[in-house]
PDB file of N, CA and C in Angstrom:
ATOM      1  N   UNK A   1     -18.056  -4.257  12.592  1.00  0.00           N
ATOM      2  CA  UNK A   1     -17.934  -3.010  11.868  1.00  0.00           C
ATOM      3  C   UNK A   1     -16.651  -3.035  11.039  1.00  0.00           C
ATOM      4  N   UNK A   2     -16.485  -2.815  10.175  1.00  0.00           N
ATOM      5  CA  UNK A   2     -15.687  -2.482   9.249  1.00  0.00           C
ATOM      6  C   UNK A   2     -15.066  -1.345   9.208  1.00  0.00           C
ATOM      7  N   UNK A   3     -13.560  -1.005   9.584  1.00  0.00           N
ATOM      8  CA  UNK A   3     -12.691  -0.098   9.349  1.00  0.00           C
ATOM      9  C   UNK A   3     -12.498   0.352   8.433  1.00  0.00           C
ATOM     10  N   UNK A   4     -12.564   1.547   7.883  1.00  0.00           N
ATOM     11  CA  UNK A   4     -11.495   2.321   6.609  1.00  0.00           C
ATOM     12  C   UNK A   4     -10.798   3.444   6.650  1.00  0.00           C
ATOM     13  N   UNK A   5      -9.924   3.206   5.977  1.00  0.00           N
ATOM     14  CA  UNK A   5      -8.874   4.665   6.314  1.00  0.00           C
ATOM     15  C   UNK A   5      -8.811   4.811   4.805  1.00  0.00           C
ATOM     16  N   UNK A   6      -8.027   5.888   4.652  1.00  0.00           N
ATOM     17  CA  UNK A   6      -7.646   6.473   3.305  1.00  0.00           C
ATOM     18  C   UNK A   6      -6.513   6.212   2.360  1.00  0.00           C
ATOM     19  N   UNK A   7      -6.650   5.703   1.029  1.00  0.00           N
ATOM     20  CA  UNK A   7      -6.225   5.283   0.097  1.00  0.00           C
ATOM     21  C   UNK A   7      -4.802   6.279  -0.060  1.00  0.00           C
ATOM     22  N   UNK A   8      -3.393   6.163   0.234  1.00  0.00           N
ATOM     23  CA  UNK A   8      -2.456   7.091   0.072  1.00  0.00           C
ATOM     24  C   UNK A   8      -1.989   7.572  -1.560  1.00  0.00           C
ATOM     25  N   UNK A   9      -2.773   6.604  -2.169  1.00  0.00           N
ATOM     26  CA  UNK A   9      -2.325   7.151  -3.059  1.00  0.00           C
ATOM     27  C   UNK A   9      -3.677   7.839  -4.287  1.00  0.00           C
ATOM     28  N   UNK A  10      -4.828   7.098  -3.945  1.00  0.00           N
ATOM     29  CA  UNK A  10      -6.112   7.696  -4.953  1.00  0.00           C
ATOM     30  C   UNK A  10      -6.708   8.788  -4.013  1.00  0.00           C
ATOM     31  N   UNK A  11      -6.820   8.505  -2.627  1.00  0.00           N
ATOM     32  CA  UNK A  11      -7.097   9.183  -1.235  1.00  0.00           C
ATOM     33  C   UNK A  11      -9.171   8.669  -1.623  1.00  0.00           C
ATOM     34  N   UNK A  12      -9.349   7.785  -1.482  1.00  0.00           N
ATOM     35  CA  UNK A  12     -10.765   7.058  -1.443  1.00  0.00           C
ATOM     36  C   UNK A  12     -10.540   6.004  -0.260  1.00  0.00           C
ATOM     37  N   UNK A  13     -11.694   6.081  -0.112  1.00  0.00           N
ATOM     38  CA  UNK A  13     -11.817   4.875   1.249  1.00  0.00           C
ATOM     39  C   UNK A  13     -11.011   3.700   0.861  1.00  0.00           C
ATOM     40  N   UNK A  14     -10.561   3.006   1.606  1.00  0.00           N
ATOM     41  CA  UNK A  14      -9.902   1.298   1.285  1.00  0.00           C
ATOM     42  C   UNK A  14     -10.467   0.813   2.525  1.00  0.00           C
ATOM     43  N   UNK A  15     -10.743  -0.602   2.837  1.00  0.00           N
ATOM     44  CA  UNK A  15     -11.116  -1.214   3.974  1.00  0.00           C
ATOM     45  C   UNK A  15      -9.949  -1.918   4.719  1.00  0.00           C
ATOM     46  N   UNK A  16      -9.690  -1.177   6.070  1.00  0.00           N
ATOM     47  CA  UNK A  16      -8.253  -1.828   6.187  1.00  0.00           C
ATOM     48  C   UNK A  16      -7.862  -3.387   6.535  1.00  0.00           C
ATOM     49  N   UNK A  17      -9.283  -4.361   6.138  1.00  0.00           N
ATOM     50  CA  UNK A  17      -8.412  -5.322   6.396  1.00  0.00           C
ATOM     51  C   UNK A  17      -8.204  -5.745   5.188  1.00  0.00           C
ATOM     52  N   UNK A  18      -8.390  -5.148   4.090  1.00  0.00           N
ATOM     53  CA  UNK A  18      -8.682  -5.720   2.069  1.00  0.00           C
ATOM     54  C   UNK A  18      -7.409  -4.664   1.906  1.00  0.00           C
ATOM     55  N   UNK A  19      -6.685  -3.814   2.865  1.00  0.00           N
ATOM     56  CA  UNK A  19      -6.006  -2.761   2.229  1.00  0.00           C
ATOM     57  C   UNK A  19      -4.234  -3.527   2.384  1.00  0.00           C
ATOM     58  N   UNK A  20      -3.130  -3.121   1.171  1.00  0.00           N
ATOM     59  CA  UNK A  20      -1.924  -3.141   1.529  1.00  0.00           C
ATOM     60  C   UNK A  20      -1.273  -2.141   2.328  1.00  0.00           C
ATOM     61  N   UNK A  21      -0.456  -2.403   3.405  1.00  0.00           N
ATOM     62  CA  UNK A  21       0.226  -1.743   4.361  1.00  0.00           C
ATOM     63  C   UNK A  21       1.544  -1.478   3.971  1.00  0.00           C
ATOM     64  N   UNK A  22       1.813  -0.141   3.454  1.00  0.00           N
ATOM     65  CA  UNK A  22       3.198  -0.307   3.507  1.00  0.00           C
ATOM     66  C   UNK A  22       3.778   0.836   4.291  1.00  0.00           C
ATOM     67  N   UNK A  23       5.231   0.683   4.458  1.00  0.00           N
ATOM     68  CA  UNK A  23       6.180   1.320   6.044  1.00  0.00           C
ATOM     69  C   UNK A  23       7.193   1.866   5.177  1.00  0.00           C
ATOM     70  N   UNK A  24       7.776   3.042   4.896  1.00  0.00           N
ATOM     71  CA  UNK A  24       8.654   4.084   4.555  1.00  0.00           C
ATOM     72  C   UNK A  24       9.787   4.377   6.182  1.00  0.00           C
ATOM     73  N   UNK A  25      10.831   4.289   5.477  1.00  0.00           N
ATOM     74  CA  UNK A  25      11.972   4.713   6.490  1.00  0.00           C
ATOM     75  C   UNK A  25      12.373   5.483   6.108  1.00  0.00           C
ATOM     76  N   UNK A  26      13.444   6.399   6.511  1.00  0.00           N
ATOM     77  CA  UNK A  26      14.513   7.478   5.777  1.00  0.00           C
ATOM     78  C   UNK A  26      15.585   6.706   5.490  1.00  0.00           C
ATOM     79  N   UNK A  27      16.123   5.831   5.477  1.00  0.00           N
ATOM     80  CA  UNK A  27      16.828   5.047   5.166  1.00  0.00           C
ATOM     81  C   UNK A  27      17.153   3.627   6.040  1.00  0.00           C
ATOM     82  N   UNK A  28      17.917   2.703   5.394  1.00  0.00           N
ATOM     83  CA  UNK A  28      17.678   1.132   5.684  1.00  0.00           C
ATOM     84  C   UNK A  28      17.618   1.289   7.276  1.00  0.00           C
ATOM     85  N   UNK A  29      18.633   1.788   8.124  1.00  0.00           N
ATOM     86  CA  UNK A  29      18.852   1.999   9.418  1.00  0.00           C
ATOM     87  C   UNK A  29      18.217   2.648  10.775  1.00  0.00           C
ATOM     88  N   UNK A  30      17.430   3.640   9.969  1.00  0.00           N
ATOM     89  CA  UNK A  30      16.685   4.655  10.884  1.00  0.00           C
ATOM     90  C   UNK A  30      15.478   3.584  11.516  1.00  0.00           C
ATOM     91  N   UNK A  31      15.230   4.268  12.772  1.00  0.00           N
ATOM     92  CA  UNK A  31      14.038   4.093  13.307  1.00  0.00           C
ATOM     93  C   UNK A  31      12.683   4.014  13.288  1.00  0.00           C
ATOM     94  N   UNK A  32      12.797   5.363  12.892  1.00  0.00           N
ATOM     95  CA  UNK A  32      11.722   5.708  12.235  1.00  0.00           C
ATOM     96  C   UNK A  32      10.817   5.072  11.145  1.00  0.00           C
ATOM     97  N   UNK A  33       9.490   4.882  11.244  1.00  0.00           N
ATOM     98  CA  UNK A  33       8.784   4.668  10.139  1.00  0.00           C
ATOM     99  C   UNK A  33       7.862   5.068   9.793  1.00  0.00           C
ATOM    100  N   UNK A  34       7.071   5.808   8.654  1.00  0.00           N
ATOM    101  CA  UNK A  34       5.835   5.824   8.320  1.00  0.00           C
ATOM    102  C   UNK A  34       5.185   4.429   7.942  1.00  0.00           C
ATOM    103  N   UNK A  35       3.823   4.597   8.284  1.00  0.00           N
ATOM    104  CA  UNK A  35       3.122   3.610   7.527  1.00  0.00           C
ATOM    105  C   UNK A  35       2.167   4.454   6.588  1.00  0.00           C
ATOM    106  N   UNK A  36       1.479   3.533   5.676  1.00  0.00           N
ATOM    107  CA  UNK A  36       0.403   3.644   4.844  1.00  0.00           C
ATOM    108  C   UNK A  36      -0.587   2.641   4.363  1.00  0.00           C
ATOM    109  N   UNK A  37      -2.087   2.758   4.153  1.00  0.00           N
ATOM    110  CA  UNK A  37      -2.321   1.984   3.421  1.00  0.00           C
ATOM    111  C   UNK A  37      -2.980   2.469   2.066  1.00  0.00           C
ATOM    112  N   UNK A  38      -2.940   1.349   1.411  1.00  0.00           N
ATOM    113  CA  UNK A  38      -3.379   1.801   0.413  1.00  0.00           C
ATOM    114  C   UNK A  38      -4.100   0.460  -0.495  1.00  0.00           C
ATOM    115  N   UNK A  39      -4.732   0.921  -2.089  1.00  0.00           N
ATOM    116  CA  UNK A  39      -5.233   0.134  -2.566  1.00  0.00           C
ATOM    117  C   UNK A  39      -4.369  -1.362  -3.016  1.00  0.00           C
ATOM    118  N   UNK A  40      -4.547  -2.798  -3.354  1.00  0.00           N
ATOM    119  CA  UNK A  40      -4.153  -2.959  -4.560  1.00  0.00           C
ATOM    120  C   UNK A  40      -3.492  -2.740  -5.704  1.00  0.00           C
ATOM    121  N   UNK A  41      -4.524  -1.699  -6.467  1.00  0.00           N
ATOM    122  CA  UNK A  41      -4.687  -1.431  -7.642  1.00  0.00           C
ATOM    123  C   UNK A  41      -3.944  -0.209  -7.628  1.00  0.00           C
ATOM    124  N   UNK A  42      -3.917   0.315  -6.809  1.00  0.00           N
ATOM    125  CA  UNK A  42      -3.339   1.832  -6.991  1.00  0.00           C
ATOM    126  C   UNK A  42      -1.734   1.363  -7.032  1.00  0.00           C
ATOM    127  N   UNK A  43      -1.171   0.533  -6.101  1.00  0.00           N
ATOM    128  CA  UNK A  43       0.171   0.141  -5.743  1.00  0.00           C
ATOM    129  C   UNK A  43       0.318  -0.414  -7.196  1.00  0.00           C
ATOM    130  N   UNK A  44      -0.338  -1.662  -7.546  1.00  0.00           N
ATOM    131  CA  UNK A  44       0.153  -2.016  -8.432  1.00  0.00           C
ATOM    132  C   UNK A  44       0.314  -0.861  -9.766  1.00  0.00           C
ATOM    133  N   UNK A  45      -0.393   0.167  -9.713  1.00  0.00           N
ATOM    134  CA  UNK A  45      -0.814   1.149 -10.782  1.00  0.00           C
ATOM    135  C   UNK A  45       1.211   1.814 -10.645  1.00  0.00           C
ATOM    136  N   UNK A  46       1.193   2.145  -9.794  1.00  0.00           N
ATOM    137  CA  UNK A  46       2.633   3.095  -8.913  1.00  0.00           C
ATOM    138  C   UNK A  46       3.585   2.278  -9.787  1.00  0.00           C
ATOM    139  N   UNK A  47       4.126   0.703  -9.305  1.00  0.00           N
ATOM    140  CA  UNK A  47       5.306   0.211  -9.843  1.00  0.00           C
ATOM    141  C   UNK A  47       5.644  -0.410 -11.320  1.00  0.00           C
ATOM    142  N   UNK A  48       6.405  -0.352 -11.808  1.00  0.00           N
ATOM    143  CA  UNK A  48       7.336  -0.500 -12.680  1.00  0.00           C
ATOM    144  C   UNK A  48       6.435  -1.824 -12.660  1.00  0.00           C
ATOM    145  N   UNK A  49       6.000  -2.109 -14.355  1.00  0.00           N
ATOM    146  CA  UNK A  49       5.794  -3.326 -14.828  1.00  0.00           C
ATOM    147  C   UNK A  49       6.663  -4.408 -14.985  1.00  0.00           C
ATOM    148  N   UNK A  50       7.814  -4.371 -14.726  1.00  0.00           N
ATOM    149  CA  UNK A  50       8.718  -5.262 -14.803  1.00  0.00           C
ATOM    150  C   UNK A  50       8.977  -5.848 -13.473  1.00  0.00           C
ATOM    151  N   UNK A  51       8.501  -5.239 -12.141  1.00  0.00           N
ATOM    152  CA  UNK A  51       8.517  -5.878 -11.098  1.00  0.00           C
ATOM    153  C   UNK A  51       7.203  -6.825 -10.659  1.00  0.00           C
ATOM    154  N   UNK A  52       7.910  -7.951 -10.583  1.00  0.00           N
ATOM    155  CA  UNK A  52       6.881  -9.186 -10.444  1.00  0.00           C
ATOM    156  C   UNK A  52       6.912  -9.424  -8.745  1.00  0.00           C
ATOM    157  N   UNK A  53       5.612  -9.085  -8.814  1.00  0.00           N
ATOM    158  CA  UNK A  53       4.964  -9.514  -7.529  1.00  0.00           C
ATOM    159  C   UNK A  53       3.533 -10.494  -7.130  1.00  0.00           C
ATOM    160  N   UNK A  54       3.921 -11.196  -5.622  1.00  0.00           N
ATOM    161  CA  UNK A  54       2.619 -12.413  -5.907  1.00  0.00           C
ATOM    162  C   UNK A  54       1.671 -11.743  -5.335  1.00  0.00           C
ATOM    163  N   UNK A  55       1.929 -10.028  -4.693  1.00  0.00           N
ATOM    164  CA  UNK A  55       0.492  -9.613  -4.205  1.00  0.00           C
ATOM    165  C   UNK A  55      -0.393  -9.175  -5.140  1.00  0.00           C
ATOM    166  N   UNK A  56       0.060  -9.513  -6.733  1.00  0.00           N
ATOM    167  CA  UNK A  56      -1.170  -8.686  -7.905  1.00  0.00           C
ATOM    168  C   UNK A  56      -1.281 -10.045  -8.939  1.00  0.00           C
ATOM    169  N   UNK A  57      -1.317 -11.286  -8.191  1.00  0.00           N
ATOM    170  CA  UNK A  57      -1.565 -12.478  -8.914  1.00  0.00           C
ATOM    171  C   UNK A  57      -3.089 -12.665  -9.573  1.00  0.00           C
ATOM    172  N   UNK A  58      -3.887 -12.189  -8.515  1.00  0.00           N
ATOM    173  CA  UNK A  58      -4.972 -12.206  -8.862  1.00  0.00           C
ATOM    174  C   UNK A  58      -5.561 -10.717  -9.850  1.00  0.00           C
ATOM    175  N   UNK A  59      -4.986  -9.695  -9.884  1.00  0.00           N
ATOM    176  CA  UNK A  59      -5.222  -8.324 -10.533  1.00  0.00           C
ATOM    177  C   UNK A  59      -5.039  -8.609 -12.302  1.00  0.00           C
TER     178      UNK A  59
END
């Protein structure tokens, strides 16, 4: 069976093992973390074109 949770940032299904995971702190030190997942496409949609990354090699 195939898992999905919700896209944090389009809020549409993503399949969580095709999905990126990312973890929010309140700052570098804290404990605390959120996670999220989310699309690809949506992440890559979010950052600054000038940041080169190898998770949108194929996008």
């Amino acid at each position: 069976m195939n898992k999905e949770a919700v896209c944090c940032f389009c809020g549409k299904s993503v399949l969580v093992k095709e999905a990126i995971s990312l973890s929010v702190k309140d700052n570098i030190d804290a404990v605390e973390e959120q996670g999220f997942l989310c699309h690809r496409k949506c992440l890559k949609s979010k950052l600054d074109k000038r940041i080169a990354n190898y998770l949108f090699i194929d996008l």
